[in-house]
Protein backbone atom coordinates (compact mmCIF):
# COMPACT_ATOMS: atom_id res chain seq x y z
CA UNK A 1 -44.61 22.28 -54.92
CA UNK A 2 -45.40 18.69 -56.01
CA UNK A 3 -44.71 16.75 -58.84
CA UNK A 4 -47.02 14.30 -61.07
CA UNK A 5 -45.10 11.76 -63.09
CA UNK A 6 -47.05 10.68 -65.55
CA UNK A 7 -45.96 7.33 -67.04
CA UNK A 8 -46.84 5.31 -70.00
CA UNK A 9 -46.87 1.65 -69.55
CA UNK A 10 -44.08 -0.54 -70.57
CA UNK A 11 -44.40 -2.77 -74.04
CA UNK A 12 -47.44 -5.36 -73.94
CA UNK A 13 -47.83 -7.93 -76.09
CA UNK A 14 -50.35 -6.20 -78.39
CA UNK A 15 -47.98 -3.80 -78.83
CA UNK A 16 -45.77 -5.74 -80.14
CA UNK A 17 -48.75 -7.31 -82.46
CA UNK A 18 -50.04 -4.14 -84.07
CA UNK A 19 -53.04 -4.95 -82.28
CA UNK A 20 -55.33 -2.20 -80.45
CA UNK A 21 -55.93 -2.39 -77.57
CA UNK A 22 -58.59 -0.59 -75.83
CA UNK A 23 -60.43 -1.74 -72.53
CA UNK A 24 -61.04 -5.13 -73.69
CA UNK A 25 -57.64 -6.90 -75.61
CA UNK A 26 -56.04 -7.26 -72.10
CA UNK A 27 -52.77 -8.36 -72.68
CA UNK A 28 -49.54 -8.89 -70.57
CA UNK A 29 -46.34 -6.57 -70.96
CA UNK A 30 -43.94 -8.79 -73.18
CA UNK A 31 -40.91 -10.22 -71.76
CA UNK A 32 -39.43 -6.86 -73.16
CA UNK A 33 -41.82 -4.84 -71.42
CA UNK A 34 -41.31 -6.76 -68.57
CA UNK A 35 -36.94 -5.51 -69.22
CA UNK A 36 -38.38 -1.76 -69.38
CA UNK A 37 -40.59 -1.96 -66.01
CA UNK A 38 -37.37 -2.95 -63.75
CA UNK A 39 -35.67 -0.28 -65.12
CA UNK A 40 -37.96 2.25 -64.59
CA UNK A 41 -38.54 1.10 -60.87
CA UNK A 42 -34.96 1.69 -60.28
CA UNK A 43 -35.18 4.91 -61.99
CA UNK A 44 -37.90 6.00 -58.63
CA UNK A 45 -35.86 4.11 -55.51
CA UNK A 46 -34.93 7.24 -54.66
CA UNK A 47 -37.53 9.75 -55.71
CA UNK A 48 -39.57 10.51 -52.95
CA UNK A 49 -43.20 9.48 -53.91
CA UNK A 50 -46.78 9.87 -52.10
CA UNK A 51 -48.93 8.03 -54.40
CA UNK A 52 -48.80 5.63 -57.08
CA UNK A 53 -51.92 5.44 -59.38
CA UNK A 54 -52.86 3.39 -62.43
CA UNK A 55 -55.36 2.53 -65.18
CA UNK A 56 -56.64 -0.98 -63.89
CA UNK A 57 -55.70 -2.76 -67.28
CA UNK A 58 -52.74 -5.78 -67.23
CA UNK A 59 -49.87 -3.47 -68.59
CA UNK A 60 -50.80 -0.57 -66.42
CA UNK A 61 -50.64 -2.42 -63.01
CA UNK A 62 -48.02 -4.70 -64.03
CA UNK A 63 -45.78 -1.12 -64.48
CA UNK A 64 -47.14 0.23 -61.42
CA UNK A 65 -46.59 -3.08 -59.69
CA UNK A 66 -42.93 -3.20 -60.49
CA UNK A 67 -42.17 0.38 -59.22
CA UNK A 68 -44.57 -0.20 -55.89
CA UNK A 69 -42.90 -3.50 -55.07
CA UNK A 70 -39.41 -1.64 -54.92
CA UNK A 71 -40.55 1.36 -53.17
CA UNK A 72 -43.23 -0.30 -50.57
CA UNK A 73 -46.13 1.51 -52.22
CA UNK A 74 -49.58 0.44 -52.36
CA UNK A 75 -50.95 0.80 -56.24
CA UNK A 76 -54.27 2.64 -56.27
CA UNK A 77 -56.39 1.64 -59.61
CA UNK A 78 -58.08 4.04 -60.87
CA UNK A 79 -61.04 3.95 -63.31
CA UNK A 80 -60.94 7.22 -64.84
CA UNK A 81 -57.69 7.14 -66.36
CA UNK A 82 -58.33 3.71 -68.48
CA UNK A 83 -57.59 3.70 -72.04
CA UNK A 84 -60.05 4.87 -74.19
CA UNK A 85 -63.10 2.06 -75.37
CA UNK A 86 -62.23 1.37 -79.07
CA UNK A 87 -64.73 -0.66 -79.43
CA UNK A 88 -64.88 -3.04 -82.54
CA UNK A 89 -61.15 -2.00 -82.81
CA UNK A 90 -60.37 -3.91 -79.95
CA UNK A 91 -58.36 -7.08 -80.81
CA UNK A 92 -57.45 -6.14 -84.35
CA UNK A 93 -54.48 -5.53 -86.09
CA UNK A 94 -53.77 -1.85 -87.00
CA UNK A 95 -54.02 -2.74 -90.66
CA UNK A 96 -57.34 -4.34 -90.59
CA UNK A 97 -58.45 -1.16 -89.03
CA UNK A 98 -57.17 1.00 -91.44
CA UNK A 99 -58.63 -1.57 -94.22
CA UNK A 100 -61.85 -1.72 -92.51
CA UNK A 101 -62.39 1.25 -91.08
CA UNK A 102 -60.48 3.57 -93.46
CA UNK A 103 -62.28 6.90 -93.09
CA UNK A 104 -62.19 6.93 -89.15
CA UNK A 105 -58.72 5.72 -89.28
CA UNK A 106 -57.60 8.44 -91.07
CA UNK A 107 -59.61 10.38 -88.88
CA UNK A 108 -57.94 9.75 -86.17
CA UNK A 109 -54.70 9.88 -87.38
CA UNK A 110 -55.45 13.80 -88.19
CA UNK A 111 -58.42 14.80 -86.40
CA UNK A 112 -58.74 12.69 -83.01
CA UNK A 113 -60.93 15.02 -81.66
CA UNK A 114 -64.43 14.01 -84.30
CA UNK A 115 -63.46 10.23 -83.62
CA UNK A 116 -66.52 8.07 -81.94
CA UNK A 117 -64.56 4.28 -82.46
CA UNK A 118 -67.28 1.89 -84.18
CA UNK A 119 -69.19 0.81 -80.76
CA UNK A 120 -67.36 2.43 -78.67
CA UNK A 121 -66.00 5.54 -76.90
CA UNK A 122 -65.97 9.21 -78.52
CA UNK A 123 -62.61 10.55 -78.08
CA UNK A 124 -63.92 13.88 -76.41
CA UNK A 125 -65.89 11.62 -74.02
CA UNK A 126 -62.72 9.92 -73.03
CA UNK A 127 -60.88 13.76 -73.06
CA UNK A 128 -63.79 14.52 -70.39
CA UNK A 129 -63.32 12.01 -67.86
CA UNK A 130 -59.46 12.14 -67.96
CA UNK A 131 -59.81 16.41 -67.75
CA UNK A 132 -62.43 16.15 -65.48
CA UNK A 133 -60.03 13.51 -62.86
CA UNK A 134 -56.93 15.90 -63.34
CA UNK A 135 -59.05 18.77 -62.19
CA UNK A 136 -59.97 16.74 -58.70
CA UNK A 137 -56.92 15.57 -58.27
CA UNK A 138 -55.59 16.51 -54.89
CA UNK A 139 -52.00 16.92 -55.04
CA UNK A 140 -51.45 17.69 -51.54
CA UNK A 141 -48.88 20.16 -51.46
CA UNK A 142 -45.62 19.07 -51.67
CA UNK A 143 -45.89 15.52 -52.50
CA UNK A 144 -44.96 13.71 -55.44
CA UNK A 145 -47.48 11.23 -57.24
CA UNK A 146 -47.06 8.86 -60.40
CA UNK A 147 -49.37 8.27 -62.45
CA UNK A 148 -49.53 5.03 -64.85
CA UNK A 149 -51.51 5.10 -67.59
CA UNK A 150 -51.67 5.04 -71.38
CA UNK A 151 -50.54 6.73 -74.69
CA UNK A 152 -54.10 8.08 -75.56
CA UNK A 153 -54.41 9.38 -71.93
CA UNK A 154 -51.27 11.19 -71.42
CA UNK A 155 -51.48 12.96 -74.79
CA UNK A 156 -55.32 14.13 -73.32
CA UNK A 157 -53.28 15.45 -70.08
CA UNK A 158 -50.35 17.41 -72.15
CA UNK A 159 -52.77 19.23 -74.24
CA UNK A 160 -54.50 20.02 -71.02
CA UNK A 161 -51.33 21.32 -69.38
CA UNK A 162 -50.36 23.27 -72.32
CA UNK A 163 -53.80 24.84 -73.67
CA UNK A 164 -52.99 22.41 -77.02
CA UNK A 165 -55.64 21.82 -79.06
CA UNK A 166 -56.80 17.49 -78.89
CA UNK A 167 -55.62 17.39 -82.83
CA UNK A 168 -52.12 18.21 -81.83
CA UNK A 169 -51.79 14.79 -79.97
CA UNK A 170 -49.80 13.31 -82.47
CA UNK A 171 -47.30 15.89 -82.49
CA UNK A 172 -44.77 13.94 -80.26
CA UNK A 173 -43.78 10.49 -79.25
CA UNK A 174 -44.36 8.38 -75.93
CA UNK A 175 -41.84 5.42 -75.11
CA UNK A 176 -43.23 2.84 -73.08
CA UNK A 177 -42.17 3.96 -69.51
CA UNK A 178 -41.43 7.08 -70.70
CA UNK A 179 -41.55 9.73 -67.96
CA UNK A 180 -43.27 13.37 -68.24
CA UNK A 181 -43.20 15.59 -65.37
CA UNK A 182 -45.66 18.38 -64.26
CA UNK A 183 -44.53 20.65 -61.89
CA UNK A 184 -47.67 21.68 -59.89
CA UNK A 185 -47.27 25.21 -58.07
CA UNK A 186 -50.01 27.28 -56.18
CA UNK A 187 -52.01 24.39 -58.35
CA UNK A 188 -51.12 25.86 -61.44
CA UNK A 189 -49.31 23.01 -64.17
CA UNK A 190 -46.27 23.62 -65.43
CA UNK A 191 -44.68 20.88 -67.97
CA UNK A 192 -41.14 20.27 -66.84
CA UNK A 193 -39.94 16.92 -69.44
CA UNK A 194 -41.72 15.15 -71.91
CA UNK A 195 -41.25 11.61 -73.10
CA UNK A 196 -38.06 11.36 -70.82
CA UNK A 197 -37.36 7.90 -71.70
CA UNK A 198 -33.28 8.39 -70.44
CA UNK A 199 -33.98 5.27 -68.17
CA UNK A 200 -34.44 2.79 -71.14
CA UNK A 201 -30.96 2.78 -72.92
CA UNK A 202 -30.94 0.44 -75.29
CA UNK A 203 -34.25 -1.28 -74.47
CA UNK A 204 -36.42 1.84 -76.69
CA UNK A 205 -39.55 -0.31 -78.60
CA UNK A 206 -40.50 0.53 -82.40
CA UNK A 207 -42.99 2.56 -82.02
CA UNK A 208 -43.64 2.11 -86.10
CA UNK A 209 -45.22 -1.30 -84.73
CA UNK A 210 -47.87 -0.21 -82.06
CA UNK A 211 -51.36 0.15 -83.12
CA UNK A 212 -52.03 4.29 -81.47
């Protein structure tokens, strides 16, 4: 059987801003982030991996960087597992957003799955391409593959895994580099940990401040 560890990002800037995101604000892990990244690398030195894949934004690579360096693993990017386009959210502080754009915001806070973000990306579009990658996804029997991405994208994956329905999402938390495992047996998905954030100690973010 293999395993997929699926792996949000360590703290980026933004994050610590209140500022989404999306495909467009860019910005660095902060020197936190940066703490949370080595830490999760030593976590995999001695977990057998095949593959390490990531969303080809700044904090995703810089993760998957980190862990690659230390175990001599190529990163793969990989487009269809980008954070979802928020369009005119992009660059704004969470409570411009939910000044501005109070009825989606509230939207999505309930009812992800009716969101289309002002110019940008419907969140069922974005639950397409990330369903629609996991289902090609060749896991190649007994090897193990992590997977870097982001908060929006794991939360698509889980519901996946566990028939949830998309509104659920918010139902549980994601640490930056956070780890939560899928088992994968005669390629059926079986969630083994969630939000397994054990590695971090005292270096846990307030999640309060990031704009999800």
């Amino acid at each position: 059987m293999s395993k997929i560890f699926l792996i949000r990002h360590g703290e980026s800037i933004a994050n610590t801003q209140s500022i989404y995101q999306g495909q467009t604000y860019d910005t660095d892990l902060s020197p936190f982030g940066f703490q949370q990244v080595r830490r999760l690398a030593d976590r995999f030195y001695k977990i057998p991996i095949y593959r390490i894949l990531a969303s080809p934004l700044k904090r995703t690579l810089q993760t998957a960087q980190a862990v690659g360096y230390k175990k001599d693993i190529k990163v793969e990017t990989e487009m269809q597992i980008i954070e979802t386009n928020h369009g005119l959210w992009e660059g704004k502080h969470k409570d411009i957003i939910a000044k501005d754009w109070s009825e989606i915001y509230k939207k999505w806070q309930k009812f992800p799955s009716t969101v289309r973000f002002p110019q940008g990306e419907h969140f069922l579009d974005t639950q397409k391409r990330v369903v629609g990658w996991w289902r090609g996804l060749d896991f190649k029997g007994e090897k193990h593959v992590l997977v870097i991405t982001h908060d929006n994208i794991i939360r698509i994956l889980i519901a996946a895994v566990l028939n949830m329905k998309l509104n659920r999402i918010w139902k549980f938390h994601l640490q930056p580099t956070s780890v939560t495992i899928i088992e994968m047996k005669d390629n059926q998905p079986k969630l083994l940990s969630l939000n397994d954030a054990s590695h971090l100690g005292e270096l846990q973010a307030n999640l309060a401040i990031h704009a999800l």
